[in-house]
N, C-alpha and C. Protein backbone atom coordinates (compact mmCIF):
# COMPACT_ATOMS: atom_id res chain seq x y z
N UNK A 1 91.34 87.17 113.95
CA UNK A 1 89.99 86.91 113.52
C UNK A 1 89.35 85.93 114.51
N UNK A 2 88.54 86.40 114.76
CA UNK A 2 87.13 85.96 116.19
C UNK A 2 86.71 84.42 115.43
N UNK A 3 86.05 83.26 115.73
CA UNK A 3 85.07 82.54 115.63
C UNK A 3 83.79 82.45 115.76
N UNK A 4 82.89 82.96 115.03
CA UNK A 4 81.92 83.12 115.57
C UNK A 4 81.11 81.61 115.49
N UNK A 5 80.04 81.40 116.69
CA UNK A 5 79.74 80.26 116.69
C UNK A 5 78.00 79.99 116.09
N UNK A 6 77.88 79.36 115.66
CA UNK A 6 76.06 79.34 114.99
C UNK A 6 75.57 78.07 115.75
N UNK A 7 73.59 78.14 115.43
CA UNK A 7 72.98 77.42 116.23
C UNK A 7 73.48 76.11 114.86
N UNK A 8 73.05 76.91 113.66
CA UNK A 8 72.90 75.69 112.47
C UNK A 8 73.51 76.56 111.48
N UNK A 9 72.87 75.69 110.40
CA UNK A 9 73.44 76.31 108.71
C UNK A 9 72.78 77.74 108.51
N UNK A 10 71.33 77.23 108.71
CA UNK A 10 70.46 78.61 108.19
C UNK A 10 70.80 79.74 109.05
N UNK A 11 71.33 79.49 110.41
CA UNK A 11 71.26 81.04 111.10
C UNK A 11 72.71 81.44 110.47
N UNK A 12 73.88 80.43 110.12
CA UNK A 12 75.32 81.47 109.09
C UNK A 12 74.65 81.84 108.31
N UNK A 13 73.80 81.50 107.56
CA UNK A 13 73.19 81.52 106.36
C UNK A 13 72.48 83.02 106.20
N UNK A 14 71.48 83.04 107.38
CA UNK A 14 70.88 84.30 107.25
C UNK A 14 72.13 85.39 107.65
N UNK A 15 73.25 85.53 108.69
CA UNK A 15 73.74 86.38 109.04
C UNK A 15 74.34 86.43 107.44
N UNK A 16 75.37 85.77 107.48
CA UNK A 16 75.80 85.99 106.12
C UNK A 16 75.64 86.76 105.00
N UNK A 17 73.98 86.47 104.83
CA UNK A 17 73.29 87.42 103.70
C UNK A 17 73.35 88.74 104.20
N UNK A 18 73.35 89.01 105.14
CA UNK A 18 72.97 90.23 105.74
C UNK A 18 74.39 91.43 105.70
N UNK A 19 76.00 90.72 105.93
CA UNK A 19 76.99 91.00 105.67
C UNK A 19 77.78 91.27 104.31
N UNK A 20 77.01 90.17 103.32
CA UNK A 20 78.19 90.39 102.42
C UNK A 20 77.48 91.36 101.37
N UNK A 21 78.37 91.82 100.43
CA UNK A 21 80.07 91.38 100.29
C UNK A 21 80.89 91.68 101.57
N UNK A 22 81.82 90.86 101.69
CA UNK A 22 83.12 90.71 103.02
C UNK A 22 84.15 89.97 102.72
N UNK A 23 85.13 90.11 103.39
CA UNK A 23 86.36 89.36 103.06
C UNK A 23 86.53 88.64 104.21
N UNK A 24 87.56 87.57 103.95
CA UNK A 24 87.76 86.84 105.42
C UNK A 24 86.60 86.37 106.17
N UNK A 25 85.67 85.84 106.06
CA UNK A 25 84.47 85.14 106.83
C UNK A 25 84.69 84.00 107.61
N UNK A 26 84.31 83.74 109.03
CA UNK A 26 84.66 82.13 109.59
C UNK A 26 83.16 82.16 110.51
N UNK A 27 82.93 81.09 110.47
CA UNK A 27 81.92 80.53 111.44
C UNK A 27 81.81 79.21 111.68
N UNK A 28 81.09 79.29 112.95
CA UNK A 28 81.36 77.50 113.02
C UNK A 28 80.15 77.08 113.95
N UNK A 29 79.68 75.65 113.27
CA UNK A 29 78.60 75.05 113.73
C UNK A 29 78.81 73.56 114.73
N UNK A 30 78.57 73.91 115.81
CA UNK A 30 79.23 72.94 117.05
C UNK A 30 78.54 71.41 116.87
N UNK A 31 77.66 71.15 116.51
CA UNK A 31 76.84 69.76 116.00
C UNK A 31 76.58 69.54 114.69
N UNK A 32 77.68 69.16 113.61
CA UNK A 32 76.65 69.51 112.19
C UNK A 32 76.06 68.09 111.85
N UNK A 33 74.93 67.87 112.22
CA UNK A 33 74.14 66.86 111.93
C UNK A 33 73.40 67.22 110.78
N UNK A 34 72.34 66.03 110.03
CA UNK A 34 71.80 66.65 108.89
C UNK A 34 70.50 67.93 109.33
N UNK A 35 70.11 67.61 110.68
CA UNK A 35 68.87 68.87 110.95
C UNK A 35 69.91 70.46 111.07
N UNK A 36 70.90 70.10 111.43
CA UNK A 36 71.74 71.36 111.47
C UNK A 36 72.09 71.90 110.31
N UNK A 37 72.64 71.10 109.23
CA UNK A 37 73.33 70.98 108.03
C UNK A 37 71.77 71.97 106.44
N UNK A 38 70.94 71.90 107.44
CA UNK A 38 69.67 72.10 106.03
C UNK A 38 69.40 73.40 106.10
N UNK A 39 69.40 73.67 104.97
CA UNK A 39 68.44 75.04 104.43
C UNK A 39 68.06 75.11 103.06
N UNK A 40 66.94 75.23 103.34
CA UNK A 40 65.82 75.03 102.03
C UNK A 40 65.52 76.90 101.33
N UNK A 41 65.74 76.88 100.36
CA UNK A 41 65.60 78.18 99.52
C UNK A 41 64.40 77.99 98.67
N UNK A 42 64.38 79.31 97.93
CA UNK A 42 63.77 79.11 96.42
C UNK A 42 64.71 78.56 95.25
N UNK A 43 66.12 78.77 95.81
CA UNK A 43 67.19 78.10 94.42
C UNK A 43 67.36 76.50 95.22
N UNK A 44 67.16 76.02 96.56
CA UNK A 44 67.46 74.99 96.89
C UNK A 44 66.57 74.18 97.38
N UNK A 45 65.57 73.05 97.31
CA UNK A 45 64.78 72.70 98.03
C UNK A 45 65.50 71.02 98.81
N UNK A 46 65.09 70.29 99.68
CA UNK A 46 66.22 69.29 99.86
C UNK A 46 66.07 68.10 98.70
N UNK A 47 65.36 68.06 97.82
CA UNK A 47 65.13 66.84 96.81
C UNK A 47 66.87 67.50 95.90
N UNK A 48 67.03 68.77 95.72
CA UNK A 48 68.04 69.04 95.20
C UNK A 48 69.13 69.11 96.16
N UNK A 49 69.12 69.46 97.19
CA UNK A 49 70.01 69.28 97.89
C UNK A 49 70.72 67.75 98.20
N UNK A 50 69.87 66.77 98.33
CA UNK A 50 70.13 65.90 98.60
C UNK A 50 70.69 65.08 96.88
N UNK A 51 70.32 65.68 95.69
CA UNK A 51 70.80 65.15 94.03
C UNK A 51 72.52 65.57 94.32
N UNK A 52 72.31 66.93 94.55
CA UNK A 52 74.21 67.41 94.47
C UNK A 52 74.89 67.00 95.21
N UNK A 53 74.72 66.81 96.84
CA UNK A 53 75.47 66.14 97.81
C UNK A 53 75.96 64.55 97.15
N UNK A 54 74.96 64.12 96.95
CA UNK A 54 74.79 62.31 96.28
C UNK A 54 76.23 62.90 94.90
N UNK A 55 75.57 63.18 93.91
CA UNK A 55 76.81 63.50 93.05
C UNK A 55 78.09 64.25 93.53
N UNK A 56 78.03 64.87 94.12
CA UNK A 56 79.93 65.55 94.87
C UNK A 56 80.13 64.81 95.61
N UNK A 57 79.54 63.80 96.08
CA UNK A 57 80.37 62.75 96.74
C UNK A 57 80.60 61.43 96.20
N UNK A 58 80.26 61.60 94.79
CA UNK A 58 80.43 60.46 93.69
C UNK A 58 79.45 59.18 93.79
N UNK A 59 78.42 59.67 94.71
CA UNK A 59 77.56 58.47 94.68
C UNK A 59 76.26 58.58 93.49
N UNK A 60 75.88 57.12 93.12
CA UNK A 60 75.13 57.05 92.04
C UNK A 60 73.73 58.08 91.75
N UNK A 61 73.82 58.77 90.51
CA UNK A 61 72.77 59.86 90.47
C UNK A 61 71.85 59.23 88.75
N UNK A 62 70.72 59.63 88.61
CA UNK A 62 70.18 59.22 87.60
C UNK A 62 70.11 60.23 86.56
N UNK A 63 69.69 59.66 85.34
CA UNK A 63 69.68 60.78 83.91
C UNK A 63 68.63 61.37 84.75
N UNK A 64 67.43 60.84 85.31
CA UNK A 64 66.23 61.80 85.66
C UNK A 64 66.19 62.66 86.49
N UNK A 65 67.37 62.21 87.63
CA UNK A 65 67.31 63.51 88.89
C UNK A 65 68.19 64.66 88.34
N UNK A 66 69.35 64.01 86.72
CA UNK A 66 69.90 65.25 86.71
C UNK A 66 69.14 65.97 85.83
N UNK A 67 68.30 65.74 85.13
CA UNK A 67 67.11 66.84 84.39
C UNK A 67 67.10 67.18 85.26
N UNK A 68 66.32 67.10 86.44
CA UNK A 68 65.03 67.66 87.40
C UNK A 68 65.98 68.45 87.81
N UNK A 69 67.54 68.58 88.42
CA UNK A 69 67.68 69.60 89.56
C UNK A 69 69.09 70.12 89.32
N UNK A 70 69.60 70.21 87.85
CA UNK A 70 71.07 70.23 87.75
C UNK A 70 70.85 71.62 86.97
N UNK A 71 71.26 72.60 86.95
CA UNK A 71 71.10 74.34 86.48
C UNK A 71 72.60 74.37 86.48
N UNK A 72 73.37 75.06 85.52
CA UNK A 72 74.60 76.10 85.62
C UNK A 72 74.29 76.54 86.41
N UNK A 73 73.52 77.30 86.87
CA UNK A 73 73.49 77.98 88.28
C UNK A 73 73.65 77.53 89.59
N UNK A 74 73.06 76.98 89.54
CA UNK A 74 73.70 75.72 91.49
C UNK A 74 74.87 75.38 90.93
N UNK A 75 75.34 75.06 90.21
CA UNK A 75 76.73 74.73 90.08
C UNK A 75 77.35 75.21 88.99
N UNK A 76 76.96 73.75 88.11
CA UNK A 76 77.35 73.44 86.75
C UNK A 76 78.89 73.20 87.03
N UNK A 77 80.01 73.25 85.71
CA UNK A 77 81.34 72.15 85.76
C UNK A 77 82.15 73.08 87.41
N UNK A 78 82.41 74.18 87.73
CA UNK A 78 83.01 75.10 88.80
C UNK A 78 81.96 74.32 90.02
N UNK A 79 81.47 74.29 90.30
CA UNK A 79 80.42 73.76 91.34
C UNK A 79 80.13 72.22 91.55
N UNK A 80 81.15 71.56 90.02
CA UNK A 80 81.07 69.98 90.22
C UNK A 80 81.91 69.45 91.37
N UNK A 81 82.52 68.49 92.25
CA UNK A 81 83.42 68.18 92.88
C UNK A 81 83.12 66.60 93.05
N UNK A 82 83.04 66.21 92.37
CA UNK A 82 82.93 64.44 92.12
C UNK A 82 84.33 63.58 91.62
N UNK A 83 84.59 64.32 90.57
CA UNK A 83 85.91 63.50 90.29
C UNK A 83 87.13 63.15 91.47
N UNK A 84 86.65 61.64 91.54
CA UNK A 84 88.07 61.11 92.35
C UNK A 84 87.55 61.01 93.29
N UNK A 85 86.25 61.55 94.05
CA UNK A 85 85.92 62.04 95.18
C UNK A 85 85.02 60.79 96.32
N UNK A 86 85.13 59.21 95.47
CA UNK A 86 85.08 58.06 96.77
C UNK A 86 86.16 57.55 96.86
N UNK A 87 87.75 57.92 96.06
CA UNK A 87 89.08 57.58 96.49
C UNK A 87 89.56 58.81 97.52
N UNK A 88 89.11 59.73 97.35
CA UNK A 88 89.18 61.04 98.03
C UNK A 88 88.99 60.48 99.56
N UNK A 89 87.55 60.22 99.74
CA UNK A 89 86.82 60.03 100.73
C UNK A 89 87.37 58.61 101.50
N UNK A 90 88.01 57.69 100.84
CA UNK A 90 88.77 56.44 101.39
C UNK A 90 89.83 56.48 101.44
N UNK A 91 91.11 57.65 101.47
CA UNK A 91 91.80 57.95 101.67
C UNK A 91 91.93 59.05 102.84
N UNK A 92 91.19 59.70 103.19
CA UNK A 92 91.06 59.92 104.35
C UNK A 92 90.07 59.12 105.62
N UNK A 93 89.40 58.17 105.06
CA UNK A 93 89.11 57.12 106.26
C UNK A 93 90.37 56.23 106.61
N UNK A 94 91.17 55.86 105.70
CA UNK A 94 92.55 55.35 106.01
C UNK A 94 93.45 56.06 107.11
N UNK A 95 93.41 57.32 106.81
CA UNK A 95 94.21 58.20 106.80
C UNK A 95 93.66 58.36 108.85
N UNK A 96 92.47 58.63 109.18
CA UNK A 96 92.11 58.70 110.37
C UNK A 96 91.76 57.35 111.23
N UNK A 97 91.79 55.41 110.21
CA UNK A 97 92.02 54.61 110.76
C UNK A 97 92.93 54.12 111.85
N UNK A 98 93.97 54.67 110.69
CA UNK A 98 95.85 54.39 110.85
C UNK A 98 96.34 55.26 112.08
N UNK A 99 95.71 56.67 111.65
CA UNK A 99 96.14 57.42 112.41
C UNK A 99 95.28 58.42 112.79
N UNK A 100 94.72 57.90 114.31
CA UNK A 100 93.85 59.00 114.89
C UNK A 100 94.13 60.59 114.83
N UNK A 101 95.07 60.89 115.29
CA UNK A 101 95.51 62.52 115.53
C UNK A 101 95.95 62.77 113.80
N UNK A 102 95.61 61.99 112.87
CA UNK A 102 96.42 62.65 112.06
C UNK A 102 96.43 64.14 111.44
N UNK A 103 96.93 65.32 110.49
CA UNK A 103 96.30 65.76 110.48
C UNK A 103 97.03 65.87 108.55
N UNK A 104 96.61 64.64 108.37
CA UNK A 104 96.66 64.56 106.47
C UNK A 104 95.38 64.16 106.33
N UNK A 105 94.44 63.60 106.96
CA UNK A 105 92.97 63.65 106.64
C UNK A 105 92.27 64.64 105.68
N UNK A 106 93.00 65.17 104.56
CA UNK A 106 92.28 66.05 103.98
C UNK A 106 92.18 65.65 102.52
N UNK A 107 90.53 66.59 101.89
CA UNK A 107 90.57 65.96 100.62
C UNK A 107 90.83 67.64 99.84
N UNK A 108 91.26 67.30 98.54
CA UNK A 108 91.68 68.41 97.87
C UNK A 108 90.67 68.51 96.60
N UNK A 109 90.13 69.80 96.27
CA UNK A 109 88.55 69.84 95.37
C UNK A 109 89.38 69.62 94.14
N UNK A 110 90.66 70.43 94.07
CA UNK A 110 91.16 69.78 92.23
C UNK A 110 91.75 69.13 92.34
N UNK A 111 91.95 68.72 90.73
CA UNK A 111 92.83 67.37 90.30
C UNK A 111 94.42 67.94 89.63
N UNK A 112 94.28 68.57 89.20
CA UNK A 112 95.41 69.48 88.82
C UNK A 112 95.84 70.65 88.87
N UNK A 113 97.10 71.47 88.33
CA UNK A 113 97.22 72.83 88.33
C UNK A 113 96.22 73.06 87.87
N UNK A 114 95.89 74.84 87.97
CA UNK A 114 94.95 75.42 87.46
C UNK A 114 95.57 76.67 87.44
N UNK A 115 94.69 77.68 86.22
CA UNK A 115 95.33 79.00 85.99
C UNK A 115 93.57 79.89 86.74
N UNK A 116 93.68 80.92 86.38
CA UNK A 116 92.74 82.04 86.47
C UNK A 116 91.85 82.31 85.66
N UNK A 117 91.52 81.37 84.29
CA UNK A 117 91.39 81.51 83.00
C UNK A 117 90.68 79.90 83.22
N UNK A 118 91.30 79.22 83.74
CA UNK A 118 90.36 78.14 83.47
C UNK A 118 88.86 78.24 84.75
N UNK A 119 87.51 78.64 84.65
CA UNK A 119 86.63 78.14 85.05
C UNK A 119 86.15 77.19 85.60
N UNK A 120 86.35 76.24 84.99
CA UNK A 120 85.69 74.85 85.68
C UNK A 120 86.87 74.20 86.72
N UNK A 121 87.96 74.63 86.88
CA UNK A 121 88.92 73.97 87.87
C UNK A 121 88.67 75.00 88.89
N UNK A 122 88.40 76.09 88.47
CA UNK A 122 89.04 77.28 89.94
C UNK A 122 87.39 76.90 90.36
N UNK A 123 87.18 75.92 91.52
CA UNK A 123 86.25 75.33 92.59
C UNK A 123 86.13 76.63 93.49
N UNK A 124 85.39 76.69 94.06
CA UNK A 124 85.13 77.74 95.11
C UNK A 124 85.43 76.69 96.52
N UNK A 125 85.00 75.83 96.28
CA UNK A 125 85.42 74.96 98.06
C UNK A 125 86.85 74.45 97.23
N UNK A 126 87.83 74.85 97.98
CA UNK A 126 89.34 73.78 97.98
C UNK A 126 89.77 73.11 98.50
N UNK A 127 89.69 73.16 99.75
CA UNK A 127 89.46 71.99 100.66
C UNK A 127 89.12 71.65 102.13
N UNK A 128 88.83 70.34 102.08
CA UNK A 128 87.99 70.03 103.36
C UNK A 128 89.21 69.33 104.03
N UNK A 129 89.26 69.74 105.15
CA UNK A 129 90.64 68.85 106.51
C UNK A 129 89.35 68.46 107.44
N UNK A 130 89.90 67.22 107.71
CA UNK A 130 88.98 65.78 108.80
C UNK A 130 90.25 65.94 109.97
N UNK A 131 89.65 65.63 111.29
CA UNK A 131 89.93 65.56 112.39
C UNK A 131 88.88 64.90 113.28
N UNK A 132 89.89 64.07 114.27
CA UNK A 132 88.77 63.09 115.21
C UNK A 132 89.05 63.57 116.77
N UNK A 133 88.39 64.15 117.42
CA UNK A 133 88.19 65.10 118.86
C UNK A 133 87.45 64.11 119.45
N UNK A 134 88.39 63.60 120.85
CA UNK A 134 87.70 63.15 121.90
C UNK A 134 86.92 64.37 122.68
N UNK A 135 86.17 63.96 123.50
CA UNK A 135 85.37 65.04 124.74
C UNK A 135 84.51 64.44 125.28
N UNK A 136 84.29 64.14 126.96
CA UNK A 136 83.64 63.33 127.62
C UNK A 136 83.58 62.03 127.29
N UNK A 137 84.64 61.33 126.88
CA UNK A 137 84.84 59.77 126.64
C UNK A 137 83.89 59.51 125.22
N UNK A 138 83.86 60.30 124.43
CA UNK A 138 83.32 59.80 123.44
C UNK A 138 84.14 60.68 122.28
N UNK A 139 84.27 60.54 121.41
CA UNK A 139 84.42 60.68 119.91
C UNK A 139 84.05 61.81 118.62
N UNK A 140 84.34 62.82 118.30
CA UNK A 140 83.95 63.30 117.51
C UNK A 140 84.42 63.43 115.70
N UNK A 141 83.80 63.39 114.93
CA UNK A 141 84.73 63.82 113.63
C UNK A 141 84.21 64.74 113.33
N UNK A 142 85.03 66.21 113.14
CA UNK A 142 84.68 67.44 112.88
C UNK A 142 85.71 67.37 111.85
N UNK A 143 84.94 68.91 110.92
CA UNK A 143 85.79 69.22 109.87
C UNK A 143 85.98 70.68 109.43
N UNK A 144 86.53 70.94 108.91
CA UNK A 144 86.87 72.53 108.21
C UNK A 144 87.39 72.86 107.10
N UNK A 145 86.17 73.44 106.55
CA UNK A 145 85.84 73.93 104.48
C UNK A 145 86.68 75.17 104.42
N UNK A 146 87.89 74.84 103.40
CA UNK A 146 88.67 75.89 102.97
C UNK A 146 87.72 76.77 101.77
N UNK A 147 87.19 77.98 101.56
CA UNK A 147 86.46 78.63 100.29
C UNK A 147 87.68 79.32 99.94
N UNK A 148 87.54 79.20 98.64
CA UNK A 148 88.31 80.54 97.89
C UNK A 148 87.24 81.83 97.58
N UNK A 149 86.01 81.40 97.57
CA UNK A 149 84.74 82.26 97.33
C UNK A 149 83.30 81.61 98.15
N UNK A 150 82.72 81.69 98.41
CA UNK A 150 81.51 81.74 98.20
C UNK A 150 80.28 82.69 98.33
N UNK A 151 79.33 82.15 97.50
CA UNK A 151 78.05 82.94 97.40
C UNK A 151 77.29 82.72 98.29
N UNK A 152 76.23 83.89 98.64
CA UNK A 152 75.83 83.25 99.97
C UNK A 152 74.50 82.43 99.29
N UNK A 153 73.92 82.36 98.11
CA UNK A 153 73.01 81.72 97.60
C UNK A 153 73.13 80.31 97.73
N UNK A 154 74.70 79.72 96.93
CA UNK A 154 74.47 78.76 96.91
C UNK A 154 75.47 78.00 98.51
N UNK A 155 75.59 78.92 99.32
CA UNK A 155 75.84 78.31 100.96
C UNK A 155 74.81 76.80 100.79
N UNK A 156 73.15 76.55 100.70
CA UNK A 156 72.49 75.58 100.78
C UNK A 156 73.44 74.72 100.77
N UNK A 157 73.66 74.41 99.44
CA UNK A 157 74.25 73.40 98.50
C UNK A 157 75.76 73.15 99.11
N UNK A 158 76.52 73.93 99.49
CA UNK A 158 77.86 73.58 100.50
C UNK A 158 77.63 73.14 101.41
N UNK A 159 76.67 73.16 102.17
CA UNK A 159 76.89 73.23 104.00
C UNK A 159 76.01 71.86 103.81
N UNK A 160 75.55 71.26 102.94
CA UNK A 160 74.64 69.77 102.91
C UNK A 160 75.43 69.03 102.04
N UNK A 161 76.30 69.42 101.25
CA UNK A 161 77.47 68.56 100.51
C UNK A 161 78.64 68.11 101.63
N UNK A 162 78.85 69.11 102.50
CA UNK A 162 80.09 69.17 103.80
C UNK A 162 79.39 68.20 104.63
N UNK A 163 78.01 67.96 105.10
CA UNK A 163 77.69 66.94 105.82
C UNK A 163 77.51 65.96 105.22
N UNK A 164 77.04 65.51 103.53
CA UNK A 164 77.02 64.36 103.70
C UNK A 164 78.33 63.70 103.41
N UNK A 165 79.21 64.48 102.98
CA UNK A 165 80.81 64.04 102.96
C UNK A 165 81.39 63.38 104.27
N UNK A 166 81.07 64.36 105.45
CA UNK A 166 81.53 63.93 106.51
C UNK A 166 80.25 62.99 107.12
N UNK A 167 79.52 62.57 106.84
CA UNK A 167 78.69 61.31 107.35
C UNK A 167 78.85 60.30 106.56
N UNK A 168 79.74 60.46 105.10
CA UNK A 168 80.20 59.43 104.29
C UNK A 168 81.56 58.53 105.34
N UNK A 169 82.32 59.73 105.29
CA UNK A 169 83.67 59.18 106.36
C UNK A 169 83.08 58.99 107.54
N UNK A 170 82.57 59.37 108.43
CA UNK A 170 82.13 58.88 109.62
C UNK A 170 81.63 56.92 109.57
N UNK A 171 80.55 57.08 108.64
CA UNK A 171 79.99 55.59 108.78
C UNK A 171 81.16 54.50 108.14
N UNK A 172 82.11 54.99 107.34
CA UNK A 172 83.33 54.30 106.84
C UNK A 172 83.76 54.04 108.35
N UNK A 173 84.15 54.86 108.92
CA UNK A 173 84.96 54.91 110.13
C UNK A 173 84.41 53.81 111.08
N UNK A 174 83.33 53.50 111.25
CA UNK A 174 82.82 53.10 111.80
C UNK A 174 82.80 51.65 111.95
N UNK A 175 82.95 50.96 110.56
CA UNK A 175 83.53 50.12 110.41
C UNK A 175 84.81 49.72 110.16
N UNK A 176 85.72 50.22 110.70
CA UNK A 176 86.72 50.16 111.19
C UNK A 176 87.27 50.23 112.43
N UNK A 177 86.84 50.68 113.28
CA UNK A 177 87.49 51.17 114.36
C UNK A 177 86.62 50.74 115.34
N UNK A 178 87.31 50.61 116.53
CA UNK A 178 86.97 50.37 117.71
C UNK A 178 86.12 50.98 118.83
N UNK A 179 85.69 52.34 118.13
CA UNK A 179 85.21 53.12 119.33
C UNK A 179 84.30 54.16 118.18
N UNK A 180 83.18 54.34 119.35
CA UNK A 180 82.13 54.51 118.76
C UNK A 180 82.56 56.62 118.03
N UNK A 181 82.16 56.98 117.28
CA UNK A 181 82.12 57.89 116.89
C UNK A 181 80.64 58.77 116.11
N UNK A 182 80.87 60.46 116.28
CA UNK A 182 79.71 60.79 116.15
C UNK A 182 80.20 61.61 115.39
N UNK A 183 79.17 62.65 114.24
CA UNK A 183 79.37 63.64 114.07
C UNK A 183 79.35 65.44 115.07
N UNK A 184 81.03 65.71 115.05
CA UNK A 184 80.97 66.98 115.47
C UNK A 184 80.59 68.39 114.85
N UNK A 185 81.53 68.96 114.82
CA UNK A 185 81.82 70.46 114.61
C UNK A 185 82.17 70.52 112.98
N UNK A 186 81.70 71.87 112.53
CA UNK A 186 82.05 72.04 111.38
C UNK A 186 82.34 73.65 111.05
N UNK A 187 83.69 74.05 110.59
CA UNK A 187 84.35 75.34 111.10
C UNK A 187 84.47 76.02 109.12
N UNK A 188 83.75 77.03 108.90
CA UNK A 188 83.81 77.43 107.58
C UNK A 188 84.46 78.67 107.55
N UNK A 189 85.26 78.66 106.57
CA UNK A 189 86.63 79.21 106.46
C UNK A 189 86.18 80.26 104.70
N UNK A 190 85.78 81.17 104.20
CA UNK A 190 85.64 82.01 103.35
C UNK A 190 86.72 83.01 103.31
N UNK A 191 87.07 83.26 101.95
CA UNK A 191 88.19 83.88 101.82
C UNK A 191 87.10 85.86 101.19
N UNK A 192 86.42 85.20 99.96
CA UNK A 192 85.84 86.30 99.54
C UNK A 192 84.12 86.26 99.86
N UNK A 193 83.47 86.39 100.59
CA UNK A 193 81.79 86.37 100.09
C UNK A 193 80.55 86.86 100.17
N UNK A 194 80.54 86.80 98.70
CA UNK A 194 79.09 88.36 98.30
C UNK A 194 78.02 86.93 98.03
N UNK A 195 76.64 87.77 97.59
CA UNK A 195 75.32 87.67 97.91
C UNK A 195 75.29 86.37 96.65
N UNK A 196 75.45 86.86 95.59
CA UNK A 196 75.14 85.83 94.36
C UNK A 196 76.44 85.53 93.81
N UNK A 197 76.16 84.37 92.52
CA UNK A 197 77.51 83.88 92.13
C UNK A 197 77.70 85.00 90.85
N UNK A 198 76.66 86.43 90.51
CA UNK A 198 77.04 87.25 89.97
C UNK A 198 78.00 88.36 90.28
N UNK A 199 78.04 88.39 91.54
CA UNK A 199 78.46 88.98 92.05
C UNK A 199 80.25 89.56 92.52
């Protein structure tokens, strides 16, 4: 299986739609900064994009933003990934402090076994692996999203949760370490993915 490489989110985004249903999907975005990282829908605009990222990465969200932008549909409990998820996130800044090359830098979307039957555990992202890439004397932290599924609808809402995760660990990093670091590459890994989460 090939790599294919994208300018940003929205151009996987549009090919994507255009392909699925498919099995086995990979693409990868060589700068994922937040202008790279965005795509604005009719199910996603960034005021919501930016509510779910803030909550899956366990940072503080209000009763009011979750009226305004929280649907079973963008997520709901299968689409949550918060629990545990700023010990998550400081366990792999440790993890790439201690040890540059490491490659246990990873966070895991559940907390426990899970069957086929339970819903709200079987996550569609399972997990994200961190890595730190030198190139031209400078620094990168790139990463790569394990899917068991995804929809290409709610792609928005992944590919802006994956950056602000990895700009969470980056600026951790930052205060720590000795050498300056940037955000790199971000390599998406789909096992099954069709058009909607009806699908």
């Amino acid at each position: 299986m090939s790599i294919v490489n994208y300018k940003n989110a929205k151009e996987m985004f549009v090919y994507s739609n255009s392909i699925a249903p498919t099995n086995d999907f990979v693409g990868k975005i060589n700068i994922f900064n937040e202008e790279n990282s965005i795509i604005e829908t009719e199910l996603f605009d960034i005021d919501s994009l930016r509510y779910y990222a803030k909550k899956n990465c366990g940072l503080e969200v209000t009763e009011n933003e979750k009226k305004l932008f929280e649907t079973d549909y963008r997520g709901g409990s299968q689409g949550d990934y918060s629990s545990e998820m700023a010990e998550k996130i400081n366990n792999v800044v440790d993890s790439l402090e201690k040890f540059n090359t490491s490659k246990r830098a990873v966070i895991m979307m559940n907390n426990k076994w899970w069957n086929h039957h339970d819903t709200d555990e079987a996550k569609c992202l399972r997990e994200l692996h961190f890595r730190i890439e030198e190139e031209d004397n400078y620094f990168k932290l790139c990463s790569t999203g394990f899917f068991r599924a995804q929809a290409v609808d709610i792609m928005p809402k992944n590919f802006y949760f994956v950056y602000t995760v990895m700009n969470e660990v980056k600026n951790k990093l930052l205060k720590k370490v000795e050498f300056d670091l940037k955000v790199g590459s971000y390599t998406h890994f789909v096992t099954v993915l069709v058009p909607t989460r009806f699908d």
